[in-house]
C-alpha atoms as a PDB file:
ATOM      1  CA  UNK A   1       0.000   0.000   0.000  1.00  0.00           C
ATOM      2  CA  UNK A   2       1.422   3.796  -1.011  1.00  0.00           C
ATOM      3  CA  UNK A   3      -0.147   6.436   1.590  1.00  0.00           C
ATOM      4  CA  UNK A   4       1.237   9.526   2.438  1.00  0.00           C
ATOM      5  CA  UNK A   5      -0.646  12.506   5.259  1.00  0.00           C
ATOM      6  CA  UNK A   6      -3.546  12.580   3.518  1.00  0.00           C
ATOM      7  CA  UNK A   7      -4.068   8.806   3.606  1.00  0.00           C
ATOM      8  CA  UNK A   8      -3.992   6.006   0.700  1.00  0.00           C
ATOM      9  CA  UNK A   9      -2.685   6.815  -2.843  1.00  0.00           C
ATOM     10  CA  UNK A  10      -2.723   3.154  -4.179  1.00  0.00           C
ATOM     11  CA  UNK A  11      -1.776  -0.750  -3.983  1.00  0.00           C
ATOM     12  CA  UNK A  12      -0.934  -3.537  -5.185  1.00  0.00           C
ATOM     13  CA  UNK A  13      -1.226  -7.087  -4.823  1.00  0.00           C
ATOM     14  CA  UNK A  14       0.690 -10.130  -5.854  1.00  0.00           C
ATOM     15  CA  UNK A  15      -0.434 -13.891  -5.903  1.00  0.00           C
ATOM     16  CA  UNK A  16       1.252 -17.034  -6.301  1.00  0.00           C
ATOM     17  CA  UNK A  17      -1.751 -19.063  -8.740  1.00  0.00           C
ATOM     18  CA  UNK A  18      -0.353 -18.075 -12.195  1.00  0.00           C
ATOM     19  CA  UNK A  19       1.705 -21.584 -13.008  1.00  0.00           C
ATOM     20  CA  UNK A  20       3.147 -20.964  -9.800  1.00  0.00           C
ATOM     21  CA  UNK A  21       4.568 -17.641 -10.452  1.00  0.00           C
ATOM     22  CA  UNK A  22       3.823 -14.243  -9.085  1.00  0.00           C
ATOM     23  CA  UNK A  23       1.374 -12.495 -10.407  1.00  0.00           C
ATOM     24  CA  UNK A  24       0.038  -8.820 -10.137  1.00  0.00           C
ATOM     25  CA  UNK A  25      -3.263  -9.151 -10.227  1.00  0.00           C
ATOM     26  CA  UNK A  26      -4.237  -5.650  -9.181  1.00  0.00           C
ATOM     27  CA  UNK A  27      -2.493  -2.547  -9.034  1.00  0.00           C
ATOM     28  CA  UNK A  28      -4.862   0.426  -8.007  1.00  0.00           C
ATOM     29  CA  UNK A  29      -3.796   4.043  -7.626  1.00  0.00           C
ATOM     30  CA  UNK A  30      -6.091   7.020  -6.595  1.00  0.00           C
ATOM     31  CA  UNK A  31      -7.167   9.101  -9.686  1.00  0.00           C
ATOM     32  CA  UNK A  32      -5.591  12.217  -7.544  1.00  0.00           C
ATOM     33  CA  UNK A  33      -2.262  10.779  -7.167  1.00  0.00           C
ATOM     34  CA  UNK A  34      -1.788   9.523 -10.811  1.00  0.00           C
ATOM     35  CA  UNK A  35       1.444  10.904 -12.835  1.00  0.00           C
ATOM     36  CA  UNK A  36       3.374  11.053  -9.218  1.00  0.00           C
ATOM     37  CA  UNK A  37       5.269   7.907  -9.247  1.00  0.00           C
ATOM     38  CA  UNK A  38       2.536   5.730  -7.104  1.00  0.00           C
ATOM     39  CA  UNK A  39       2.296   2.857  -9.754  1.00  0.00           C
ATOM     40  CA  UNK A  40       6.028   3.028 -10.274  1.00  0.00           C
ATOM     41  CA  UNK A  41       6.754   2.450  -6.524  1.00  0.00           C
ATOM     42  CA  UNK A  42       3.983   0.042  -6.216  1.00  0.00           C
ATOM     43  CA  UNK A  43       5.855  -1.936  -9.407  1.00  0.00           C
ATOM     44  CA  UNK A  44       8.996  -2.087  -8.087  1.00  0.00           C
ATOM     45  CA  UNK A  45       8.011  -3.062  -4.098  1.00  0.00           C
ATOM     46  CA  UNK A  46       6.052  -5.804  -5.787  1.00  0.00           C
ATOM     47  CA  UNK A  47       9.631  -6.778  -8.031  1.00  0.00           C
ATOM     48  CA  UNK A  48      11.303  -6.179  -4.928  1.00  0.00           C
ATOM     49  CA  UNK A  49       8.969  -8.206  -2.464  1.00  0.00           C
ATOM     50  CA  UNK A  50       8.750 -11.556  -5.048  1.00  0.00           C
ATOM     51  CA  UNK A  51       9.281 -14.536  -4.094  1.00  0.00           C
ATOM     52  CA  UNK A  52       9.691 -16.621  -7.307  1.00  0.00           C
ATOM     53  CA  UNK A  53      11.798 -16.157 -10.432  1.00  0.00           C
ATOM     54  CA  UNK A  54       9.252 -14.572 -12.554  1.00  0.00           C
ATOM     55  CA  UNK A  55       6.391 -11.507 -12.173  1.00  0.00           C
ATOM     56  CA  UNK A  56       3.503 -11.033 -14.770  1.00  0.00           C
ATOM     57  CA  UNK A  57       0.943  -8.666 -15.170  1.00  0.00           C
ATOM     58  CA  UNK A  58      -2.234  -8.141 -17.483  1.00  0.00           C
ATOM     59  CA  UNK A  59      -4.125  -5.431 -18.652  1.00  0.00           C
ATOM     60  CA  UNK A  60      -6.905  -5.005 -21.502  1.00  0.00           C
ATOM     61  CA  UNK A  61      -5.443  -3.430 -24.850  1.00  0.00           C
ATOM     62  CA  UNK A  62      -7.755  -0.704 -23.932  1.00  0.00           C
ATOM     63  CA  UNK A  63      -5.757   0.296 -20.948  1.00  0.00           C
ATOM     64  CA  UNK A  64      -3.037   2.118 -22.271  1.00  0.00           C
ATOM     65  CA  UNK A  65      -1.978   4.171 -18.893  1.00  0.00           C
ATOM     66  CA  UNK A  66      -0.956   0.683 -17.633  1.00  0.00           C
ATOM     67  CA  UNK A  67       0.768  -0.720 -20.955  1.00  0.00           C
ATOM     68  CA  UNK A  68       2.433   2.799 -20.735  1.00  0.00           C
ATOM     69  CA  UNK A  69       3.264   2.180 -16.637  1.00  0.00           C
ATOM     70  CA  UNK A  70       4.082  -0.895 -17.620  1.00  0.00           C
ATOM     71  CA  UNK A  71       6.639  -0.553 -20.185  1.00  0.00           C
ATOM     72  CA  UNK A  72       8.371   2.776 -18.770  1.00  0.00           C
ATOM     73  CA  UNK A  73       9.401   0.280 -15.621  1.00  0.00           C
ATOM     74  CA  UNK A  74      10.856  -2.469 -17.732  1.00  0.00           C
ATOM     75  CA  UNK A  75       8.093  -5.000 -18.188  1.00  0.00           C
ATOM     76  CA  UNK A  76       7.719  -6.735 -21.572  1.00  0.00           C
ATOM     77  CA  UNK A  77       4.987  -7.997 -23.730  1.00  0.00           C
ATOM     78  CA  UNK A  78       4.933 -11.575 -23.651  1.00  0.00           C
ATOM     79  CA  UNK A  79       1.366 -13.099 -25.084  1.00  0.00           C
ATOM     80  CA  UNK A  80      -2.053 -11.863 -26.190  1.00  0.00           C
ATOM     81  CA  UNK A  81      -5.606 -13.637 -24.759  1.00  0.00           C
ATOM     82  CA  UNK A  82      -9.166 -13.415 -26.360  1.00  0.00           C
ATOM     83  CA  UNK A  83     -12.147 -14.133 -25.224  1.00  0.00           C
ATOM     84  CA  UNK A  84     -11.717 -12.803 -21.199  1.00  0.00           C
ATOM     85  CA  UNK A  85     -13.419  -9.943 -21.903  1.00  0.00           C
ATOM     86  CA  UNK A  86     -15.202  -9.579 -25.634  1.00  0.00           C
ATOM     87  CA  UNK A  87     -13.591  -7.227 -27.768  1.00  0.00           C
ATOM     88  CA  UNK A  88     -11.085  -6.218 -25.635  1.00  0.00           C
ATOM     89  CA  UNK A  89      -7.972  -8.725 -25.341  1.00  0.00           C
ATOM     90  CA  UNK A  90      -5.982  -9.404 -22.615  1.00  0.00           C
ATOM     91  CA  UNK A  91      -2.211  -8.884 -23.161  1.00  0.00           C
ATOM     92  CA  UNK A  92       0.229 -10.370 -20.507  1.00  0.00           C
ATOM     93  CA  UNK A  93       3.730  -8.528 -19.625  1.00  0.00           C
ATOM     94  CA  UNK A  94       6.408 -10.348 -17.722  1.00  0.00           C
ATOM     95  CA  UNK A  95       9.490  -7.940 -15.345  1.00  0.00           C
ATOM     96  CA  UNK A  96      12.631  -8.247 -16.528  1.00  0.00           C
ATOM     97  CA  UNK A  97      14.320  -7.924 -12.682  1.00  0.00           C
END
C-alpha cells in the first residue's frame, strides 16, 4: 500500500496461482495521485517483495496508462488472450528484474 498525510494513494497485490509464479493481479492508484510515481513504486516493491523467479501482469489493450506504466518500468509484452473480456484482449507482460 502507497499512503502519504492525507491517507492512501494506491496498492498492489501479488499472488502465487499463475503456473506458480507471481502475479500482479491488481495494481490500483487514486485518480488524484496519478502521474506522481505511485504505480512506479507500487511496481517495483512488488519486483522487490517476489518470491519466485518470474512476475507477470495483465491489462486489456484498452488500458493504455498501464501498458504505458508498464513498459516505462521495464516490463515486456509476452502473449495476447481473447475471449476474457469480448472485444477487448488481454495482453500479458512479464518484469525483466
Amino acid at each position: 500500500m502507497a499512503e502519504d498525510a492525507s491517507g492512501p494513494l494506491g496498492y498492489c497485490v501479488v499472488e502465487y496461482t499463475f503456473f506458480e509464479q507471481g502475479f500482479v493481479t491488481m495494481l490500483m492508484v487514486a485518480p488524484s495521485a496519478r502521474g506522481r510515481g505511485v504505480g512506479q513504486r507500487l511496481l517495483n516493491a512488488a519486483a522487490s517483495s517476489c518470491t519466485t523467479a518470474k512476475l507477470f501482469t495483465s491489462t486489456n489493450v484498452s488500458n493504455q496508462p498501464m501498458q504505458r506504466l508498464l513498459q516505462r518500468n521495464g516490463w515486456s509484452p509476452v502473449g495476447l488472450l481473447h475471449g476474457l473480456d469480448e472485444g477487448d484482449p488481454e495482453l500479458f507482460y512479464l518484469c525483466r528484474r
